[in-house]
Protein backbone atom coordinates (compact mmCIF):
# COMPACT_ATOMS: atom_id res chain seq x y z
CA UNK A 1 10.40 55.74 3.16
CA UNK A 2 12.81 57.99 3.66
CA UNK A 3 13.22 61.15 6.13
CA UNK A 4 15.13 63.45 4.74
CA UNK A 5 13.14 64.77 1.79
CA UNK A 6 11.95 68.38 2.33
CA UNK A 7 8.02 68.42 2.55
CA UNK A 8 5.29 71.45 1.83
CA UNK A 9 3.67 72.64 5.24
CA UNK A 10 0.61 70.11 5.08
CA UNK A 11 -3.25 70.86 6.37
CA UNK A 12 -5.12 68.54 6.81
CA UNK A 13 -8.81 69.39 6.37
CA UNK A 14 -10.98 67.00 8.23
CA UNK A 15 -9.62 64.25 9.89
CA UNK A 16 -12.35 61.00 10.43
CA UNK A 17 -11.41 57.72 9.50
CA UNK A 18 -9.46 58.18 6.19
CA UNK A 19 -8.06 61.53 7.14
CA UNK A 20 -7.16 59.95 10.15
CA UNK A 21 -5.23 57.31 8.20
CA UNK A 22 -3.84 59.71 6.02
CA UNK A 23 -2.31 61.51 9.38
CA UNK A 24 -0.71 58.60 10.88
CA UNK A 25 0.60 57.53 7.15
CA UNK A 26 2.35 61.36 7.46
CA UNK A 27 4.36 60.84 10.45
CA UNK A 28 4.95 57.19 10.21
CA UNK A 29 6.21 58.41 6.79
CA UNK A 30 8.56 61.08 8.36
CA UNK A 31 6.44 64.15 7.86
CA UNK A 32 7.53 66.25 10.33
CA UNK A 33 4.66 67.20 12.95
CA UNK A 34 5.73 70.69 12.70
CA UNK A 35 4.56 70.68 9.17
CA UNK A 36 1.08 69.29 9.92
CA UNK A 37 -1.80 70.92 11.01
CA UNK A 38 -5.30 69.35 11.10
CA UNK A 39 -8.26 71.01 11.17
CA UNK A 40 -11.17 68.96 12.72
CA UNK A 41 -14.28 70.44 14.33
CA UNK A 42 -15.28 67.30 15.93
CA UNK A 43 -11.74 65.96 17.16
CA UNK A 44 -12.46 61.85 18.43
CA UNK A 45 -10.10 61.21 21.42
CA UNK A 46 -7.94 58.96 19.35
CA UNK A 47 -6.78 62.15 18.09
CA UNK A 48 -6.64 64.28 20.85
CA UNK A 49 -4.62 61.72 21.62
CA UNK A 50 -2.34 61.25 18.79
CA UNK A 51 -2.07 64.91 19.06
CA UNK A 52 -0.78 65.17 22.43
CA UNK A 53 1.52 62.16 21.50
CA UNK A 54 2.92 63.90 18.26
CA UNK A 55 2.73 67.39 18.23
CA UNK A 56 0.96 68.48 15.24
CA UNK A 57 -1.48 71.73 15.11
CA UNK A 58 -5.38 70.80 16.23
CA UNK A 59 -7.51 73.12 15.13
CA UNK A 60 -5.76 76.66 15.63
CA UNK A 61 -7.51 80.22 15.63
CA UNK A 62 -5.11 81.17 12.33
CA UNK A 63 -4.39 78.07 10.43
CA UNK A 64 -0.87 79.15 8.28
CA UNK A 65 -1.12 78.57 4.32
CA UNK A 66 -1.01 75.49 3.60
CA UNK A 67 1.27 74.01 1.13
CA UNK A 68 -0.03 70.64 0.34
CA UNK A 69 -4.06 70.41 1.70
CA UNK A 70 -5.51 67.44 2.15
CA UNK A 71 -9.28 67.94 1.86
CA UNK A 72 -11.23 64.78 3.56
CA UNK A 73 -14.40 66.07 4.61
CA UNK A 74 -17.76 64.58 3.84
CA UNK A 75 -18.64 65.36 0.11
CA UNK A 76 -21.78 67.51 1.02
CA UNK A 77 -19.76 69.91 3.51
CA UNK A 78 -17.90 71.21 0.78
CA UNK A 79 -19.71 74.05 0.31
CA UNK A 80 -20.57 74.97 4.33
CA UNK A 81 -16.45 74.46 4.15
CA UNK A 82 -15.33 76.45 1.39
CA UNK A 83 -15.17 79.70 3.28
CA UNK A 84 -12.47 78.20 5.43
CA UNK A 85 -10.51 76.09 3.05
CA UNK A 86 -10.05 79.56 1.32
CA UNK A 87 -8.47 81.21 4.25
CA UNK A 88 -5.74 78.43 3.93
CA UNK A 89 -5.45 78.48 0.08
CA UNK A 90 -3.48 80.56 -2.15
CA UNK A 91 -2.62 80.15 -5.62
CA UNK A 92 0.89 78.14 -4.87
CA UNK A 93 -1.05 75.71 -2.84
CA UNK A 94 -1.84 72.41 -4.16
CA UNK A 95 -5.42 70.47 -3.35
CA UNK A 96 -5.73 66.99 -2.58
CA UNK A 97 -9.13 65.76 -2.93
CA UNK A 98 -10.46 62.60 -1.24
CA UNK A 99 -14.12 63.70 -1.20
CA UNK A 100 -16.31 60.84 -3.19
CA UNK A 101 -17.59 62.21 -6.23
CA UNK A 102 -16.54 65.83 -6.19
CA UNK A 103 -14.65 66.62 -9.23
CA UNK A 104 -11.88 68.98 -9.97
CA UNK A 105 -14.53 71.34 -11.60
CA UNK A 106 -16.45 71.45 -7.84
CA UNK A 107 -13.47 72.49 -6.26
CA UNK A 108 -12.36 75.33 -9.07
CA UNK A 109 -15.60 76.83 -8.72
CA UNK A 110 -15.52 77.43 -4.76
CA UNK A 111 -11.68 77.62 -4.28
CA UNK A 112 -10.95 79.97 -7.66
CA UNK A 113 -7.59 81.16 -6.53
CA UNK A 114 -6.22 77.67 -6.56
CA UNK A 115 -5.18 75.53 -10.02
CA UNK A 116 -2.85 72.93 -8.67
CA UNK A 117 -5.57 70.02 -7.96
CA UNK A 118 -5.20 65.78 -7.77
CA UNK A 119 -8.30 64.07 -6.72
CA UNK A 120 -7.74 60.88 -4.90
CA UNK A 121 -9.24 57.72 -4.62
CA UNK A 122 -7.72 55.80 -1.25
CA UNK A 123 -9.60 52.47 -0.07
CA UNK A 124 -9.71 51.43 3.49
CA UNK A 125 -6.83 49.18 3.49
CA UNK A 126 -5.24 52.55 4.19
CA UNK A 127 -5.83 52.42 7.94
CA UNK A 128 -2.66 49.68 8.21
CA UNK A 129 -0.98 50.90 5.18
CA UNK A 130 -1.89 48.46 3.05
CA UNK A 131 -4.05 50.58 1.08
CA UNK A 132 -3.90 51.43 -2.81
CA UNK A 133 -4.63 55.14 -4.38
CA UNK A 134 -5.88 55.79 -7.51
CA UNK A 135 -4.99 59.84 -8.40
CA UNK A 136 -5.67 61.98 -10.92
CA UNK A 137 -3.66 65.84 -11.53
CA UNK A 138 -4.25 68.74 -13.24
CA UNK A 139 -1.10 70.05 -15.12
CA UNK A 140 -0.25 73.08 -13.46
CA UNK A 141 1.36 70.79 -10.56
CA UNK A 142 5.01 70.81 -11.04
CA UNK A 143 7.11 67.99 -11.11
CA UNK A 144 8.17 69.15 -6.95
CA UNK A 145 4.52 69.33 -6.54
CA UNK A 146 3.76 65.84 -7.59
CA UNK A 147 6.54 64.04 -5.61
CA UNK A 148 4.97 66.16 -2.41
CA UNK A 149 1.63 64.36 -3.66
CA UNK A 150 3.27 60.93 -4.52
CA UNK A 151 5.19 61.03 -0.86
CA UNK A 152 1.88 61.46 1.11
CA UNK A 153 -0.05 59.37 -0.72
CA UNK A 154 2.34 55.94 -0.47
CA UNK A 155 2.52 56.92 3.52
CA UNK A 156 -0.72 54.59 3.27
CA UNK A 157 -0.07 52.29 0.70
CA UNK A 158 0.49 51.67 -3.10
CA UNK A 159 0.02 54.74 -5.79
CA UNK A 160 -1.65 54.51 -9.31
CA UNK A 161 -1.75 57.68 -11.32
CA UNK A 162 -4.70 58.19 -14.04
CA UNK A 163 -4.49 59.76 -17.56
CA UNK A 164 -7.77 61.36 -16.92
CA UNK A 165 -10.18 62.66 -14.10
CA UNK A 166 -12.99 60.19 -15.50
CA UNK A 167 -10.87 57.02 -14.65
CA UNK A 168 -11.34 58.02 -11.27
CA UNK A 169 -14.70 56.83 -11.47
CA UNK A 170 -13.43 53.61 -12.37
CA UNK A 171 -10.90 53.61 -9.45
CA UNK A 172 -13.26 54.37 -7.39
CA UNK A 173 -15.10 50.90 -8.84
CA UNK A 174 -12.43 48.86 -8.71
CA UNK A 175 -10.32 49.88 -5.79
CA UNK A 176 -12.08 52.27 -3.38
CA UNK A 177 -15.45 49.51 -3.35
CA UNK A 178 -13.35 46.73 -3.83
CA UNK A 179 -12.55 45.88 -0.15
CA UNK A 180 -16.66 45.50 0.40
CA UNK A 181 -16.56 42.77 -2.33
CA UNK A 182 -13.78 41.07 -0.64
CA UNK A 183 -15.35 40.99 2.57
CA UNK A 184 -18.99 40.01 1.00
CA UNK A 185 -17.11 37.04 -0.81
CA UNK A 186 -16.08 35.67 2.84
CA UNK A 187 -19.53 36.03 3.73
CA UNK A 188 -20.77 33.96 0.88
CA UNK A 189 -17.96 31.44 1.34
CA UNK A 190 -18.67 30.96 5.26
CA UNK A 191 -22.26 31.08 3.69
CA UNK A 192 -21.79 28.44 1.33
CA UNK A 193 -19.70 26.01 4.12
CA UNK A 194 -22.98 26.19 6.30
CA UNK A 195 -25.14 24.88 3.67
CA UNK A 196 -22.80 21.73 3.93
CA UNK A 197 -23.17 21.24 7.90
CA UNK A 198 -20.07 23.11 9.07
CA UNK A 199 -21.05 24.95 12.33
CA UNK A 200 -21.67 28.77 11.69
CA UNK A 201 -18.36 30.02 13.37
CA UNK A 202 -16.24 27.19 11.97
CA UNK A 203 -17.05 28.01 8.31
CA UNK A 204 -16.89 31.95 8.98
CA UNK A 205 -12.91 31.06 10.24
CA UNK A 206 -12.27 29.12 7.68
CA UNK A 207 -13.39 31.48 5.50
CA UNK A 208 -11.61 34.36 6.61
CA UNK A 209 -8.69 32.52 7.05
CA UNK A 210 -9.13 31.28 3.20
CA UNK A 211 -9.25 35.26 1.85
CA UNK A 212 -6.38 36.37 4.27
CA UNK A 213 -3.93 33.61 3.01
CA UNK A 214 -4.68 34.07 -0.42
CA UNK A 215 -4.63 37.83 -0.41
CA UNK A 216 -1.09 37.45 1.47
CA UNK A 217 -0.16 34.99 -1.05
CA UNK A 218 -0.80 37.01 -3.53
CA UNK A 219 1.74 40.04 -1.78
CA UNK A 220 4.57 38.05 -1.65
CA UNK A 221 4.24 36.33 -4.79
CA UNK A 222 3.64 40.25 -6.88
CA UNK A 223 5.83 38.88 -10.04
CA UNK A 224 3.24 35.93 -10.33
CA UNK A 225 0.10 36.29 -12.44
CA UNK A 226 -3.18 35.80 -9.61
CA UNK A 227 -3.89 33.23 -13.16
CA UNK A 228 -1.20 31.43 -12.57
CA UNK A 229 -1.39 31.02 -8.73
CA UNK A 230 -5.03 29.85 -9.79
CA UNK A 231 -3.83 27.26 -11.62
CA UNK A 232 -1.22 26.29 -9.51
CA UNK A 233 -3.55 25.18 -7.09
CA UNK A 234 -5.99 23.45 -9.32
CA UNK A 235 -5.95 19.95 -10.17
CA UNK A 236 -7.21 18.36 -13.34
CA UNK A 237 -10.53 17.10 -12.80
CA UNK A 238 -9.96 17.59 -8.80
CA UNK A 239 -12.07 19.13 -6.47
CA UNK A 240 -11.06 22.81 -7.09
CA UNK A 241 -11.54 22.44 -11.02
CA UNK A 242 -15.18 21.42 -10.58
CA UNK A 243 -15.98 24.59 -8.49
CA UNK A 244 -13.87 26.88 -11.21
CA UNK A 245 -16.38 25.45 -13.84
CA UNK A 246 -18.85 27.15 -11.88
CA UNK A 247 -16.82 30.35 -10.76
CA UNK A 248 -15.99 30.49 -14.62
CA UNK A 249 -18.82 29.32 -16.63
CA UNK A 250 -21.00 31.55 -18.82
CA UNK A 251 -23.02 33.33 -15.58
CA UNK A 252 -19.72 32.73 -13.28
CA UNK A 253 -18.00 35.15 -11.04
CA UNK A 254 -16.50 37.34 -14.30
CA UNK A 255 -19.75 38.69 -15.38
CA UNK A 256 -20.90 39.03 -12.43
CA UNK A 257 -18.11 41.20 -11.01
CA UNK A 258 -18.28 43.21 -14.43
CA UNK A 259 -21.68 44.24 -14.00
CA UNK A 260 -21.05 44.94 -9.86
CA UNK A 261 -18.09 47.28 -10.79
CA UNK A 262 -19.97 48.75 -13.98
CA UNK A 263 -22.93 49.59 -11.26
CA UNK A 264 -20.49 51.15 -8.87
CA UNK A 265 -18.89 53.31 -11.86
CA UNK A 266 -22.41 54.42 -13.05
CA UNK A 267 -23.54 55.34 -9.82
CA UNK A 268 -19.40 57.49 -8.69
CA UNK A 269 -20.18 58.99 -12.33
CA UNK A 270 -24.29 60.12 -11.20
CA UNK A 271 -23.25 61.70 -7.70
CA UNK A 272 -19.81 63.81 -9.32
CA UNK A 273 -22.80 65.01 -11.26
């Protein structure tokens, strides 16, 4: 990505695991560490350290106005926060929202003198920038605003915008869960190896190894269908066709995953309220 693009003074409110990965995403991206400042009451020393090492502001008496805020706080501090996201907040700033199941109407109420909101949806994948955002914006951004938005939010990974606030609930079912399903699937599948006498720590490699390859595979081959590199490696009446009648039979892998994502949705929907 490139450097030269003027960026909004940035905050940074909360700065754990995703926030942290949001933060290194900035600079690697070419925000300037100027232009950051992160507010975290409980700094961990990996950023002390990446503090010391970049530059940024850590916590000042006075944080400035921010221009672009990055809110990544636990859902339920919201409101012991609000007082202090306010201080940082006027009405030219725009809101970025990665807080799990606080909508757009949450933040209006306790931040009332802002209107330019997106609520994000990141997944972990973001810690190595290989993660995908699902986003959502409320129209008062302007088009400057939302290529500020767009620019932080690829620091991480890939960028989906949604037509509507509730498709972030689906997002968040797809995308933001999905890496647990990956991982449970090489559980099963190191699972499933042991039930055929392959050692415990042979099948969990293999495994692994398996899901890596194929989610690699699927990367560098983007402009092929993940159908068609599923048939490509089946055989007609060979050993991986047998186990897709299973994986895609009438109580196969499909349905399955349709009602695990529909659960996730249901429940993103019950705790935005």
């Amino acid at each position: 990505m490139s450097a030269p693009l003027s960026v909004p003074p940035l905050l940074i409110y909360g700065c754990g695991k995703m926030g942290g990965a949001m933060l290194k995403g900035a600079l690697a991206g070419g925000w300037p560490a100027s232009r950051i400042t992160v507010v975290e009451p409980h700094p961990a020393a990996e950023l002390l350290t990446l503090q010391r090492e970049a530059g940024f502001a850590l916590n000042p008496a006075e944080p400035a106005l921010a221009g672009l805020m990055l809110i990544s706080i636990k859902p339920q501090m919201l409101d012991t926060a609000a007082e202090g996201l306010s201080r940082c907040l006027d009405a030219q700033s725009v809101v970025v929202s990665i807080m799990a199941g606080k909508s757009i109407t949450d933040m209006e109420r306790r931040l009332p003198q802002v209107t330019r909101f997106v609520r994000a949806m990141p997944n972990t994948p973001a810690a190595i920038g290989r993660g995908i955002t699902g986003a959502y914006a409320t129209e008062a951004l302007s088009e400057t605003d939302r290529a500020a938005v767009t620019r932080l939010l690829e620091t991480t990974g890939r960028l989906e915008w949604v037509a509507s606030e509730a498709l972030i609930d689906a997002v968040t079912a797809v995308s933001g869960s999905g890496p647990a399903y990956v991982f449970h699937m090489v559980e099963a599948l190191a699972k499933a190896g042991e039930t055929l006498g392959l050692e415990p720590g042979m099948a969990a490699r293999l495994a692994r190894a398996t899901i890596e390859g194929a989610g690699e595979l699927l990367f560098q081959e983007a402009e092929t269908s993940p159908a068609q590199l599923r048939q490509n490696v089946t055989s007609p009446g060979g050993t991986t066709a047998a186990a897709l009648e299973v994986l895609m039979g009438e109580n196969g892998l499909t349905p399955l995953m349709t009602r695990a994502v529909a659960a996730a949705e249901a429940r993103a929907r019950a705790l935005a309220g």
